[in-house]
Protein backbone atom coordinates (compact mmCIF):
# COMPACT_ATOMS: atom_id res chain seq x y z
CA UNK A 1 180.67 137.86 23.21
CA UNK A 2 179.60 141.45 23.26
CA UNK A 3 180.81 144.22 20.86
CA UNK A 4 181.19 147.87 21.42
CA UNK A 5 177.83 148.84 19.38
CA UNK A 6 175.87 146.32 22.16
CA UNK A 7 177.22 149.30 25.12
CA UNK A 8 177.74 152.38 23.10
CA UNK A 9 178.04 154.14 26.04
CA UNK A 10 180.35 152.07 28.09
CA UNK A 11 182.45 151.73 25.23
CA UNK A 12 183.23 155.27 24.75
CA UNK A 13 183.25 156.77 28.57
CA UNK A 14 187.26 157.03 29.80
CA UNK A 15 187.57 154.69 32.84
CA UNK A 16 189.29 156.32 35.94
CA UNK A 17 190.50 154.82 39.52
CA UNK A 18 189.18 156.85 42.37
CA UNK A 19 189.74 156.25 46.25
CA UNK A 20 186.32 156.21 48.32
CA UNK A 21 182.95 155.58 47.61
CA UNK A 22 181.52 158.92 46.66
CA UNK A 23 184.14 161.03 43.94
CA UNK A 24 182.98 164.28 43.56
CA UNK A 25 184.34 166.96 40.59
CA UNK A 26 183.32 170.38 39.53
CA UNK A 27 181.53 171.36 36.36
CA UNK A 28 181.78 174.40 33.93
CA UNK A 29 180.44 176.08 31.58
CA UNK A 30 181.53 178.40 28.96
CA UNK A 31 179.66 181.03 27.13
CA UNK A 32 177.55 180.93 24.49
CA UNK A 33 179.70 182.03 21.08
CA UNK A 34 179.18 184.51 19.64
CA UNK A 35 180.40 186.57 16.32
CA UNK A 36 180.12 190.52 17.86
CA UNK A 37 183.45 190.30 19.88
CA UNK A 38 185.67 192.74 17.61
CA UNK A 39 187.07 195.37 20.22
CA UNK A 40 187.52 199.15 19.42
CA UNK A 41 191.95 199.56 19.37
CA UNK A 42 192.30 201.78 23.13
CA UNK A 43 188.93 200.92 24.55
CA UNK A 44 188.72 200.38 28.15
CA UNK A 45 188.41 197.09 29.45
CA UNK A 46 184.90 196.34 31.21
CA UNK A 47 185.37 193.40 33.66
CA UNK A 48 182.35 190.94 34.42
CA UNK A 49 182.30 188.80 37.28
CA UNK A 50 183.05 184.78 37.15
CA UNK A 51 180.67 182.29 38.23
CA UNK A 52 181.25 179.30 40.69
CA UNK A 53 181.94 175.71 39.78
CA UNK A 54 179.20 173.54 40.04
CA UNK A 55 180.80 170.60 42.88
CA UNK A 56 178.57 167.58 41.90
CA UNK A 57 179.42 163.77 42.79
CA UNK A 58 178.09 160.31 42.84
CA UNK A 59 178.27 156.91 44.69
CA UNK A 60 180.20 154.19 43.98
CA UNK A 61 178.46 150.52 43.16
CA UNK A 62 179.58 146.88 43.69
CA UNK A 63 177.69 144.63 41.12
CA UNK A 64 177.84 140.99 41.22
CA UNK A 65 176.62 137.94 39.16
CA UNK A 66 177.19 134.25 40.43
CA UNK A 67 177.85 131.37 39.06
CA UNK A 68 178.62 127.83 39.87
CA UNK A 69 180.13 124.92 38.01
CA UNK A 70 180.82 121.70 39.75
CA UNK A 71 184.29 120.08 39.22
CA UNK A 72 183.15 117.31 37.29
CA UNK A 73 181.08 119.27 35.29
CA UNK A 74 184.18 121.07 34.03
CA UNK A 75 186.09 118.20 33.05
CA UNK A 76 182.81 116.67 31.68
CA UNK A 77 183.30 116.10 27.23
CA UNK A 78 181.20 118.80 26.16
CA UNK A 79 179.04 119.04 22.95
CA UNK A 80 179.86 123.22 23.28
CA UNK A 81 182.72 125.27 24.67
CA UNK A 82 185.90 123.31 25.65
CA UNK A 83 185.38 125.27 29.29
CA UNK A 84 182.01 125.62 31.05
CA UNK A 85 183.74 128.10 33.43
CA UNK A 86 185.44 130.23 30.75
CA UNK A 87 181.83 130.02 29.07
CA UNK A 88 179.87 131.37 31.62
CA UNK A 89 182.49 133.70 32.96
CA UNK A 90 182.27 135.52 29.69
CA UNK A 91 178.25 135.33 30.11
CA UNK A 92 177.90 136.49 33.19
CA UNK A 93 180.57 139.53 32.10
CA UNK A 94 178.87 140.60 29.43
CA UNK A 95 175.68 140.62 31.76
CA UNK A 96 177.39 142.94 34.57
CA UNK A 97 178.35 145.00 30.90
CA UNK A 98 175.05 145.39 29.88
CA UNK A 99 173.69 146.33 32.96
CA UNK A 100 176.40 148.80 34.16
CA UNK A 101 175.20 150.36 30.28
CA UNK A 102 171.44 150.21 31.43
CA UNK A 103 172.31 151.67 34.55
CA UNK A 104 174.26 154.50 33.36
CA UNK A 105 171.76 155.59 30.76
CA UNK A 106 169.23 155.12 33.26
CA UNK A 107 167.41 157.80 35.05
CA UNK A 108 167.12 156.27 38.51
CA UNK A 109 168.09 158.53 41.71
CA UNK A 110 171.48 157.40 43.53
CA UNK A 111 171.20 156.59 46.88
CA UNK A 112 173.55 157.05 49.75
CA UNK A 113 176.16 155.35 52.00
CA UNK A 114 174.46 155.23 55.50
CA UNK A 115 177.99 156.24 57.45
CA UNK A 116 177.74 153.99 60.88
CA UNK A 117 174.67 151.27 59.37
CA UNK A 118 176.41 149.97 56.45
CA UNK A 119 176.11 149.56 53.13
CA UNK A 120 172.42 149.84 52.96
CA UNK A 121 171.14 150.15 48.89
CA UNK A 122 174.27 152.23 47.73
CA UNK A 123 173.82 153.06 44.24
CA UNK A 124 175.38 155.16 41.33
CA UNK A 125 173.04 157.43 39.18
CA UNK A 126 173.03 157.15 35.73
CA UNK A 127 174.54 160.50 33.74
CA UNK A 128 171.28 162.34 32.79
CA UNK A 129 171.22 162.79 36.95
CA UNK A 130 174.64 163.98 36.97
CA UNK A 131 174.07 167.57 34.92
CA UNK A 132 172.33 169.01 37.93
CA UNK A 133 174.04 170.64 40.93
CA UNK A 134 174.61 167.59 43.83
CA UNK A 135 171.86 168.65 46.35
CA UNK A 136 169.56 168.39 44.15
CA UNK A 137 169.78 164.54 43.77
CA UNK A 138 170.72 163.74 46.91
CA UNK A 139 168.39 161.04 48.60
């Protein structure tokens, strides 16, 4: 129902398991290239310090799309699809597809787990939110 060129995005990201609801990891960066690095044969080294990792994370999300489709619907002789279900199970998954690609791409802020009030408007950020340090995005 939905090809990879409908969610570039999706399509291409690696998919991971994590455990909990807010995975953090720690970003890198290397230097900028450059074509002046030939060393003089006995010269002294000259040692520069490292920079920290950058620890960033983000929040997990639980989407959802319902559906309902009565028994005798189902075994109703359709004009369409043999299965009604099957039908709108692929819908509504291409839906949740789509809008786990909008929401990725998308520049909205995450919001947090409320530890001790519940789940109250947890929400991933999309990537262009994820190249800055975490405190900076943290709502």
């Amino acid at each position: 129902m939905i090809s990879p060129e409908e969610t570039p995005f999706l399509s291409l990201v690696e998919r991971e398991s994590i455990d909990g609801r807010h995975p953090e990891w720690q970003t890198d960066t290397l230097a900028t290239p450059v074509i002046t690095n030939q060393q003089i044969e006995g010269d002294e080294y000259a040692y520069t310090p490292i920079a920290a990792t950058v620890r960033i994370g983000n929040y997990t999300e639980i989407a959802r799309k319902s559906y309902l489709i009565s028994g005798s619907e189902e075994k109703n002789t359709k004009a369409g699809p043999a299965s009604e279900l099957g039908r709108e199970r692929r819908k509504k998954g291409t839906e949740l597809k789509t809008d786990m690609e909008v929401a990725l791409l998308g520049q909205q802020g995450q919001r947090r787990w409320h530890h001790g009030r519940g789940p109250q408007d947890c929400r991933l950020c999309g990537v262009d939110y994820d190249q800055r340090p975490a405190w900076s995005y943290r709502r």
